[in-house]
Structures are given as structure tokens and as C-alpha cells.
N, C-alpha and C. Protein backbone atom coordinates (compact mmCIF):
# COMPACT_ATOMS: atom_id res chain seq x y z
N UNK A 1 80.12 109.86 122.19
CA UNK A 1 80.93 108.66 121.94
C UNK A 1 80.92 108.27 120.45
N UNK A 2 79.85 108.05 120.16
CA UNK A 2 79.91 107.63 118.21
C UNK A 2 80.56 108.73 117.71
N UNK A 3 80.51 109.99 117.79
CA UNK A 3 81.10 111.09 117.15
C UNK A 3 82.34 110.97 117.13
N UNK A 4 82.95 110.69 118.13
CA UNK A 4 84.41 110.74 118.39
C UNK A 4 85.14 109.23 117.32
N UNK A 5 83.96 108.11 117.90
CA UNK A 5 84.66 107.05 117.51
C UNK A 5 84.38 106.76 115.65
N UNK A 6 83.15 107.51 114.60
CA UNK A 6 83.53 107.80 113.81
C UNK A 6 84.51 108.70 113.16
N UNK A 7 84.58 109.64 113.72
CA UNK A 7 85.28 110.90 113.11
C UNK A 7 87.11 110.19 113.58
N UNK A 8 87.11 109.71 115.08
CA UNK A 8 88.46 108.85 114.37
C UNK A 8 88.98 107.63 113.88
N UNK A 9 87.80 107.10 113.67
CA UNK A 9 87.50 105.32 113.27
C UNK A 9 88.37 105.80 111.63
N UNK A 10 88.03 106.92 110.86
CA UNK A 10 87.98 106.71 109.53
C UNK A 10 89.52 106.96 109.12
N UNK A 11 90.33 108.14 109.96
CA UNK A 11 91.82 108.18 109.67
C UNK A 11 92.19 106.99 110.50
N UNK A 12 91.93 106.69 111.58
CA UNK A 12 93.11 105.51 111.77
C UNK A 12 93.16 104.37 110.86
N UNK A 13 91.93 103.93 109.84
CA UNK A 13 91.96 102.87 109.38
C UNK A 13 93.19 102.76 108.43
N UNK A 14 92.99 104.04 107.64
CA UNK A 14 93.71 104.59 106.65
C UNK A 14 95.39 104.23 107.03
N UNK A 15 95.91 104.51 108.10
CA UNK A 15 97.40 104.76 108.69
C UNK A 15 97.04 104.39 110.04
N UNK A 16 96.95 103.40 110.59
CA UNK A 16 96.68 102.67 112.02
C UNK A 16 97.84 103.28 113.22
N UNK A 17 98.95 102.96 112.47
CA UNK A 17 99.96 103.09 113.88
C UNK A 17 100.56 104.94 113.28
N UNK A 18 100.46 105.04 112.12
CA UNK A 18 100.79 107.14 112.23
C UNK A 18 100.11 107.29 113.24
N UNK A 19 98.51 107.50 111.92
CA UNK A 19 97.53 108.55 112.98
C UNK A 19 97.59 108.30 114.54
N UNK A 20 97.54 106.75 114.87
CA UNK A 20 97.18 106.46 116.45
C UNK A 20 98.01 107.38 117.06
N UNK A 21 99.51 107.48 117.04
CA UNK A 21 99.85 108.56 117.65
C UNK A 21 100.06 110.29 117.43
N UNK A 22 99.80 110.42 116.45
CA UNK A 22 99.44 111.74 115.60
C UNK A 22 98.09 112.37 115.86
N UNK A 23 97.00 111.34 116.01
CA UNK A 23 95.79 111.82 116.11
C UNK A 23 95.52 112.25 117.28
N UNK A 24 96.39 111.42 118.45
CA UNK A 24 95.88 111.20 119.85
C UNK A 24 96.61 112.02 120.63
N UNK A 25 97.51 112.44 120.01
CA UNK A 25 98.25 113.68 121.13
C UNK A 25 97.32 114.73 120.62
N UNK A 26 97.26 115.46 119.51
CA UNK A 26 96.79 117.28 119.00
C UNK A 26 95.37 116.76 119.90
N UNK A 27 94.47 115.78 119.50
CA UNK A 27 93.01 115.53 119.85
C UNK A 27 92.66 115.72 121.01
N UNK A 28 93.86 114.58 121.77
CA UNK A 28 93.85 114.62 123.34
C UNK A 28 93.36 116.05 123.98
N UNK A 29 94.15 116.92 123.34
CA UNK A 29 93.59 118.15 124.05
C UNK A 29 92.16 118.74 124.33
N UNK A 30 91.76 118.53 122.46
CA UNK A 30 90.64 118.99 122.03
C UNK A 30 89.81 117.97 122.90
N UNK A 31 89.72 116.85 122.56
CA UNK A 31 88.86 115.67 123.59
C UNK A 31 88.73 115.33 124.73
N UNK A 32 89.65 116.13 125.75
CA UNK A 32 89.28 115.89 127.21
C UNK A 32 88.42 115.40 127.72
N UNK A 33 87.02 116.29 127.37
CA UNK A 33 85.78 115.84 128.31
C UNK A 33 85.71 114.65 127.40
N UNK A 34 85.83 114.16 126.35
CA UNK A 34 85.20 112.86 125.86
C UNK A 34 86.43 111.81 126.22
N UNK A 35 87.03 111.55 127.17
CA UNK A 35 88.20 110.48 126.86
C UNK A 35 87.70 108.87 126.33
N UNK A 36 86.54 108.32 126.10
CA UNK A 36 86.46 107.54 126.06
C UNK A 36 85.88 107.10 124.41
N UNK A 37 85.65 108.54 123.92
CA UNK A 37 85.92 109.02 122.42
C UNK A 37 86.98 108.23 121.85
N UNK A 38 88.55 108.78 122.28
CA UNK A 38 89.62 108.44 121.43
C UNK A 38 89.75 107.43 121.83
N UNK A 39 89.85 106.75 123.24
CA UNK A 39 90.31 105.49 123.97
C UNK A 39 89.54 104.67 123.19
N UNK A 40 87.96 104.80 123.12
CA UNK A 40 87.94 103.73 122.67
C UNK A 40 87.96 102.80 120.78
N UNK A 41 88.11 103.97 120.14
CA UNK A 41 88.66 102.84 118.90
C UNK A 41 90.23 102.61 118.90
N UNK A 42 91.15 103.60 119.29
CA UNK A 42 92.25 103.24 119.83
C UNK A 42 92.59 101.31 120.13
N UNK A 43 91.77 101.15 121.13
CA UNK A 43 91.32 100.12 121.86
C UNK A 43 90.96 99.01 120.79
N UNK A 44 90.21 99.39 120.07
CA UNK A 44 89.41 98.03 118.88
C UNK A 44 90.20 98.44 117.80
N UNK A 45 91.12 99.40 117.35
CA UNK A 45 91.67 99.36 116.37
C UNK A 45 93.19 97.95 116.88
């Protein structure tokens, strides 16, 4: 969970509404088993 939610905490800050959907489709894949990785700064961003 921290892994996910640093590693995408730091581009979304940068570009909030790009990355959110840029990051979260390619990732989605890669992140399956973690869904609660991307969901959750998604979520607090």
C-alpha cells in the first residue's frame, strides 16, 4: 500500500486530473493485485 500510494502520490501531484487518468489505466494493469494502491490516493487526491 505505501509503495503504490508514494510512487503515485508524486506524479499526480504534479498534473492531478492528466496523470489521474493516464496513470490509472497503463497501472491498472500492472496493479491488479494491489487495487487499493491506486484507489487509494486517487481517493485523497
Amino acid at each position: 500500500m505505501p509503495f503504490g500510494y508514494q510512487h503515485r502520490g508524486r506524479p499526480l501531484k504534479k498534473n492531478k486530473t492528466k496523470l489521474k487518468k493516464k496513470t490509472t489505466m497503463p497501472h491498472s494493469a500492472g496493479e491488479a493485485p494491489r487495487p487499493a494502491s491506486f484507489l487509494s490516493p486517487i481517493t485523497v487526491e
